[in-house]
N, C-alpha and C. Protein backbone atom coordinates (compact mmCIF):
# COMPACT_ATOMS: atom_id res chain seq x y z
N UNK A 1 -3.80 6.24 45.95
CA UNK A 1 -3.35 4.87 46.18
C UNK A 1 -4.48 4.10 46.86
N UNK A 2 -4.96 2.98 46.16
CA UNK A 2 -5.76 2.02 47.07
C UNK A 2 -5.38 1.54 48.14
N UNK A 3 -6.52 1.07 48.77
CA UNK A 3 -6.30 0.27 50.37
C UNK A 3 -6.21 -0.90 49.71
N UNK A 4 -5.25 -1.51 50.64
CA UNK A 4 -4.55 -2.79 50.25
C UNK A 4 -6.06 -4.25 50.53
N UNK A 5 -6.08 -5.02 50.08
CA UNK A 5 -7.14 -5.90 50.14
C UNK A 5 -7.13 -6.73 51.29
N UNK A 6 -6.29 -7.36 51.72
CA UNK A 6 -6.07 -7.80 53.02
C UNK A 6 -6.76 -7.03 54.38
N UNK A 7 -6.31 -6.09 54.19
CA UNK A 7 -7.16 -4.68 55.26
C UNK A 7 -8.16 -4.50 55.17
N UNK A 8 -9.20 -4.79 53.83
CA UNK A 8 -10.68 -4.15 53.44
C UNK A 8 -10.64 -2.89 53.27
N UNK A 9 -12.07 -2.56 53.08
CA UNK A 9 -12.45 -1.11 52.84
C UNK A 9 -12.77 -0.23 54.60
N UNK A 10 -12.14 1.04 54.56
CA UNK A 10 -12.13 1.36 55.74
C UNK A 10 -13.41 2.68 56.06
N UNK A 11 -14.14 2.20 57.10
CA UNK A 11 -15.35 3.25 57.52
C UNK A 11 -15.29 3.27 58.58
N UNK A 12 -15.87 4.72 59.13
CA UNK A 12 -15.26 4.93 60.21
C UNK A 12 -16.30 4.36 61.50
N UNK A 13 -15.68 4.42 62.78
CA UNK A 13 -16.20 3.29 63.53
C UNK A 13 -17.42 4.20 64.15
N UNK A 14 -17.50 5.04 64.25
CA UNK A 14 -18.58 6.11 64.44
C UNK A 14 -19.87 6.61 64.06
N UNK A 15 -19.16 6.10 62.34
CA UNK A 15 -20.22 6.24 61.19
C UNK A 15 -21.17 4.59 61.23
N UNK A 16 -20.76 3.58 61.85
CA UNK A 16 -21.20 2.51 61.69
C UNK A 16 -21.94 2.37 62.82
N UNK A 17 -21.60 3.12 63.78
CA UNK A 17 -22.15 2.97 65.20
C UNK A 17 -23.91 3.82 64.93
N UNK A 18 -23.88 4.90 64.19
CA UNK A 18 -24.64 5.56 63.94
C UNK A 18 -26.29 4.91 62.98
N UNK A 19 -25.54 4.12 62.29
CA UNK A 19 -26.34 3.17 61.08
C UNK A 19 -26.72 2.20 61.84
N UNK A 20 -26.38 1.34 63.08
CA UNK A 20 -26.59 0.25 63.25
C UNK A 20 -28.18 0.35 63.94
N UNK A 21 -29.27 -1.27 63.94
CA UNK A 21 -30.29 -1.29 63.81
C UNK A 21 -31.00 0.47 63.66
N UNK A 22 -30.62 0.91 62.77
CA UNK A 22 -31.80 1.78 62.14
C UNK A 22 -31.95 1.31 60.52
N UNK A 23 -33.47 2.01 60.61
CA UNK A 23 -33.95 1.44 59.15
C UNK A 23 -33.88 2.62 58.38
N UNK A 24 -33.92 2.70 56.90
CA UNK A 24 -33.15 3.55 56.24
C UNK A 24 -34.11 5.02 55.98
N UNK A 25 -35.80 3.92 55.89
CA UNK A 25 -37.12 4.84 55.50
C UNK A 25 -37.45 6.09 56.88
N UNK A 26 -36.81 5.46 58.02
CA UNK A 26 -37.10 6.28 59.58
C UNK A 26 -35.94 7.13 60.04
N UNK A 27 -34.83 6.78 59.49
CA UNK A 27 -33.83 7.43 59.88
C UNK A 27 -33.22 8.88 59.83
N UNK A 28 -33.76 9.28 58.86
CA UNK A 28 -33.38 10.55 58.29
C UNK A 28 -32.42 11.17 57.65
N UNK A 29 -31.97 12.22 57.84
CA UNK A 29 -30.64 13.09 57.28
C UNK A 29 -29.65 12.20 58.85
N UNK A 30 -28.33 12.02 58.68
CA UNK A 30 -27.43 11.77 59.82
C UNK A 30 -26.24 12.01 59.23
N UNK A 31 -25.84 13.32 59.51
CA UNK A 31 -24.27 14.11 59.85
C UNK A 31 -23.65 13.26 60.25
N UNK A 32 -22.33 13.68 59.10
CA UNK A 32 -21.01 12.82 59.26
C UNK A 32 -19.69 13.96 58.85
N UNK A 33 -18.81 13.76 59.84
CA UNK A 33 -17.61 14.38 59.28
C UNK A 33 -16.57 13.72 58.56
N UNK A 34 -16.77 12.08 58.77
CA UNK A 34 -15.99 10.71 58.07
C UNK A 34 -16.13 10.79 56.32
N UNK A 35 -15.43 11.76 55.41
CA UNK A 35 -15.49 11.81 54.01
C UNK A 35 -14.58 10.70 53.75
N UNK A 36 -13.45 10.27 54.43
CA UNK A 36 -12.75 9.52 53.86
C UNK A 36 -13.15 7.55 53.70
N UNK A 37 -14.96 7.53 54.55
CA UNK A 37 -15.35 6.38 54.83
C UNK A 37 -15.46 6.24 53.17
N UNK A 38 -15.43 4.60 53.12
CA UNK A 38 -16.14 3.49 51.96
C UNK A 38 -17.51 3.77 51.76
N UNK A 39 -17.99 3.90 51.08
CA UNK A 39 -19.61 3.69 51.40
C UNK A 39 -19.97 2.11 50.91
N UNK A 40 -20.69 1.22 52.52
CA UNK A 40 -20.35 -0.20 52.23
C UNK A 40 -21.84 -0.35 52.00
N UNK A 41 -22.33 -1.71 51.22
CA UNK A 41 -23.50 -1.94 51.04
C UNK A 41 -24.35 -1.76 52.24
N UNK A 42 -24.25 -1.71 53.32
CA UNK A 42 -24.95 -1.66 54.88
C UNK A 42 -25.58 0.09 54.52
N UNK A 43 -24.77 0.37 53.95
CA UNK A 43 -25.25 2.01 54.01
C UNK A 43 -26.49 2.54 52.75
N UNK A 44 -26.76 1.68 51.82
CA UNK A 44 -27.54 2.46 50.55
C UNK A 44 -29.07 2.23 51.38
N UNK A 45 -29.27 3.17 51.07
CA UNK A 45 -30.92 3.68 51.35
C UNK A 45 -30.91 4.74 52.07
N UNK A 46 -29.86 5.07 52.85
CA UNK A 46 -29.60 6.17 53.86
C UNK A 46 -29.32 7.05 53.34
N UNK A 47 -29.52 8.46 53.99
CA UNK A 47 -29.17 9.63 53.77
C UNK A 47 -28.30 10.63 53.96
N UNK A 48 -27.05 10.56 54.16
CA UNK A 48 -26.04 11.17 54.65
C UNK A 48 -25.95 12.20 54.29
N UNK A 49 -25.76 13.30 55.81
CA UNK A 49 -25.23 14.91 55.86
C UNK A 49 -23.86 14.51 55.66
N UNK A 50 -22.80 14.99 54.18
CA UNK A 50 -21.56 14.88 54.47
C UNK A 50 -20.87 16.12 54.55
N UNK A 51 -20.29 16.57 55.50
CA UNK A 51 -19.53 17.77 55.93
C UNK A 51 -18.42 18.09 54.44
N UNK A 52 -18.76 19.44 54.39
CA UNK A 52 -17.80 19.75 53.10
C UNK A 52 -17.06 21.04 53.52
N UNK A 53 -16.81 21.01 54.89
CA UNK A 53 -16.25 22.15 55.54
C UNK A 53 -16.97 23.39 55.86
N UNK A 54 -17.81 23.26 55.13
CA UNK A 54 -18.53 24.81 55.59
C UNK A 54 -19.96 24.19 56.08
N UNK A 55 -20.49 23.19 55.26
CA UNK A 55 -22.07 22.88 55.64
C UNK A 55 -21.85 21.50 55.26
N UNK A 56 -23.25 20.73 55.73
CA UNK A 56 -23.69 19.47 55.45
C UNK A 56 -24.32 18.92 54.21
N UNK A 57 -23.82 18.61 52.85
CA UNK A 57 -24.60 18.19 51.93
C UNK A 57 -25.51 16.94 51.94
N UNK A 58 -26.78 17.06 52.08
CA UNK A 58 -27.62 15.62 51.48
C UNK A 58 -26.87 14.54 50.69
N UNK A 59 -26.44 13.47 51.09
CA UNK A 59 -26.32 12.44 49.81
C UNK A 59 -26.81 11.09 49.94
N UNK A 60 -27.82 10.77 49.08
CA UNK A 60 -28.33 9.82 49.15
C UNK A 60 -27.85 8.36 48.41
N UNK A 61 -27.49 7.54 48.91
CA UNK A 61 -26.96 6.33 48.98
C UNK A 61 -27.20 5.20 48.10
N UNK A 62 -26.81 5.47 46.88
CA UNK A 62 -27.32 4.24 45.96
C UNK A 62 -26.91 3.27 45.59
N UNK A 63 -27.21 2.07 45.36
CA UNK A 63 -25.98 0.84 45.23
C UNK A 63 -25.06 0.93 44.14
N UNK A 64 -25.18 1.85 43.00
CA UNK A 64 -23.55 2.51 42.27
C UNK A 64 -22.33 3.13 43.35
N UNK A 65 -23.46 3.34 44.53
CA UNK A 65 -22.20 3.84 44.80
C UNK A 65 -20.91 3.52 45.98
N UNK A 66 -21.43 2.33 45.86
CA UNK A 66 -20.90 1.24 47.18
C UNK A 66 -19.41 0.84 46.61
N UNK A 67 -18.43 1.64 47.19
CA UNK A 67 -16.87 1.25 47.25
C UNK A 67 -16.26 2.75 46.62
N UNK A 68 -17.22 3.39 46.71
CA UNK A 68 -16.52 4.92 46.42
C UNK A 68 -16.43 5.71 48.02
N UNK A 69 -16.13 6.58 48.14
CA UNK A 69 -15.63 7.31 49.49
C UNK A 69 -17.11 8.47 49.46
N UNK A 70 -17.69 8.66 50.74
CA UNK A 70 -18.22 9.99 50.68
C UNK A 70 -17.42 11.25 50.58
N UNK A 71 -16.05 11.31 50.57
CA UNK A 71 -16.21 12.63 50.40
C UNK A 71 -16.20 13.21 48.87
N UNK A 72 -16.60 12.40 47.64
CA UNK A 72 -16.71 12.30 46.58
C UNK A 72 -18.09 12.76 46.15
N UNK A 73 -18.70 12.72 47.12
CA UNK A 73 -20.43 12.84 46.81
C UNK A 73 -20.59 14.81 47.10
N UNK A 74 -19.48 15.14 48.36
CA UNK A 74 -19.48 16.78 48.34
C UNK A 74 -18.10 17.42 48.35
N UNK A 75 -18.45 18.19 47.67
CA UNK A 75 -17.82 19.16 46.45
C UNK A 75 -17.26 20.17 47.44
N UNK A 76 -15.67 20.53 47.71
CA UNK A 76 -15.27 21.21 48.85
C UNK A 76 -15.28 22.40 48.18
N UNK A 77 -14.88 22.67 46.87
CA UNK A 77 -14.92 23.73 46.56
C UNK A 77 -16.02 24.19 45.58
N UNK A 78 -16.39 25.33 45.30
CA UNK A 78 -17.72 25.82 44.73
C UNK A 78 -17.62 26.34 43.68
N UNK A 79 -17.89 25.76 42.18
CA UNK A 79 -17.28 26.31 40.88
C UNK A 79 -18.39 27.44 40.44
N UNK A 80 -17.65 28.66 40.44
CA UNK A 80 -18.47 29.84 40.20
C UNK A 80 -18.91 30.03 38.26
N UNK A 81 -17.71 30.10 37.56
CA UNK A 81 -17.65 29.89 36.44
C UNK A 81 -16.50 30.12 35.45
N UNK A 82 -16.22 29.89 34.54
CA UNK A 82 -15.12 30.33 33.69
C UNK A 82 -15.40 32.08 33.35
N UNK A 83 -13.98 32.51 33.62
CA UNK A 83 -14.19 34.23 32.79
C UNK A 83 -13.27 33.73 31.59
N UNK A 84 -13.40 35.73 31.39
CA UNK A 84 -13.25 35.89 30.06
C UNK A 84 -14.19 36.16 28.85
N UNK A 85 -13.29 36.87 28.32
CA UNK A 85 -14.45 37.44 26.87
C UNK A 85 -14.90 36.25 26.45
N UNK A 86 -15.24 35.22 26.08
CA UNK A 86 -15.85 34.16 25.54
C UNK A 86 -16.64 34.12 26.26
N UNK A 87 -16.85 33.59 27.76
CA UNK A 87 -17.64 33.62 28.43
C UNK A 87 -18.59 34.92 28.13
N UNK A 88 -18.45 36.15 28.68
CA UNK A 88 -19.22 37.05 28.74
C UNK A 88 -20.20 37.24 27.30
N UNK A 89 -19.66 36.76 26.20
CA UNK A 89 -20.02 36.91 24.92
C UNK A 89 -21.63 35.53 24.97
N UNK A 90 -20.67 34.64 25.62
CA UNK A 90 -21.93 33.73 25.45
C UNK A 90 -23.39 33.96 26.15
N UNK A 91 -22.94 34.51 27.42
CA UNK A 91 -24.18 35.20 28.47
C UNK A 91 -24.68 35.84 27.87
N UNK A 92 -24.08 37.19 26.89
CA UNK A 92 -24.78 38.03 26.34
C UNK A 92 -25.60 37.50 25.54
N UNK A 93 -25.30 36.72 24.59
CA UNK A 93 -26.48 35.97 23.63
C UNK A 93 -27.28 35.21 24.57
N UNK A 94 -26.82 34.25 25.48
CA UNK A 94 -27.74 33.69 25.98
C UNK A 94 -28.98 35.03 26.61
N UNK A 95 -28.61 36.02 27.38
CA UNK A 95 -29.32 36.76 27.58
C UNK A 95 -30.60 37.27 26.51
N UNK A 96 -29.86 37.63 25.25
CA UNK A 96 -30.75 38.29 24.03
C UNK A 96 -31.61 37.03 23.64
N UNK A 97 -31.28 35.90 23.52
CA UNK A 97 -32.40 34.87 23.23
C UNK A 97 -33.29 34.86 24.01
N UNK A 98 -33.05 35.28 25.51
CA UNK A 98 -34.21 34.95 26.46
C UNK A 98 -35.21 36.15 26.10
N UNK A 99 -34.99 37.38 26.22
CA UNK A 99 -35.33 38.91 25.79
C UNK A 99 -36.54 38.63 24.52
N UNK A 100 -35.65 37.87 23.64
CA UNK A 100 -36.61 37.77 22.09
C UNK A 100 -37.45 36.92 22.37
N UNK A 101 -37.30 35.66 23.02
CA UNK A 101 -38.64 34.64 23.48
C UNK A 101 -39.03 35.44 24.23
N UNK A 102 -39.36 36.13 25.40
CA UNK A 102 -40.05 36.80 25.79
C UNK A 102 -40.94 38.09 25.11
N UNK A 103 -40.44 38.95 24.20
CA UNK A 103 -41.19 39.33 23.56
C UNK A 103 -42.21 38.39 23.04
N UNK A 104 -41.71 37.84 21.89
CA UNK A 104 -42.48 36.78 21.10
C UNK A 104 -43.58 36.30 22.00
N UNK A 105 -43.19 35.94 23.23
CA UNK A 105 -44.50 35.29 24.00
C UNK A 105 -45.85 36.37 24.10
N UNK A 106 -45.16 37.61 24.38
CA UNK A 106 -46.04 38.55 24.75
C UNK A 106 -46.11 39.47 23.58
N UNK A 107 -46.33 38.82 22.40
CA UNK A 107 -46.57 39.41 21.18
C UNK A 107 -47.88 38.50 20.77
N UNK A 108 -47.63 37.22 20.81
CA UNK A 108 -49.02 36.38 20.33
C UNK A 108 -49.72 36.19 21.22
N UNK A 109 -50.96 36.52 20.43
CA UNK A 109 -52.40 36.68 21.12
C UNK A 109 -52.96 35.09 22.02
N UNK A 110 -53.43 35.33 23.14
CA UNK A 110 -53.77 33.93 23.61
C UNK A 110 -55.00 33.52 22.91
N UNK A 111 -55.35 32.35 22.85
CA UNK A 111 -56.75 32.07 22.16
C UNK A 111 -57.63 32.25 22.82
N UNK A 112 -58.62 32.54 22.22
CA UNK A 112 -60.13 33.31 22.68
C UNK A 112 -60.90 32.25 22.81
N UNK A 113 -60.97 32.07 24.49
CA UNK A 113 -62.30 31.33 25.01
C UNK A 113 -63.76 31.58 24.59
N UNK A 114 -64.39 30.52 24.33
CA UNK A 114 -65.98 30.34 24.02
C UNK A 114 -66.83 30.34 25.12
């Protein structure tokens, strides 16, 4: 559900306290636990640590992305991969293609320097 328009977009008062007179090129990485902030135009150029429960992800601040939320930028959970025989079938080929380019590489002769 959106925030109602009357109210604005909401960031947290902490996260703003943190941004204020710094410049974006000197500032650095700056940890935040506020995922549910706006990211408002005041913020692109900066670099935000955003807490994803376990660690701090890098996210860097671009003007696409002004009225989306940081906690959109890190990923709470960690997608390992799909199972299943399909899967495993595809690794396996992917595997044997790598195997045969590698031969092949180390089958043709490099060219002979003058």
């Amino acid at each position: 559900m959106s925030r109602s328009l009357k109210k604005g977009p909401f960031v947290d008062a902490k996260l703003l306290k943190k941004l204020i007179d710094k410049k974006p090129a000197s500032a650095g990485v700056i940890k935040t636990w506020a995922r549910r902030s706006q990211i408002s135009p005041e913020m692109v150029g900066f670099t935000l640590g955003v807490h994803n429960g376990k660690s701090h992800i890098d996210v860097l601040i671009a003007e696409e992305m002004v009225g989306h939320r940081l906690g959109e930028f890190s990923p709470t959970k960690k997608f390992l991969r799909h199972g299943g025989k399909m899967q495993k079938e595809m690794e396996a080929k992917k595997q044997e293609a790598e195997i045969a380019s590698a031969k092949a590489a180390k089958e043709s002769p490099a060219p002979a320097k003058k």
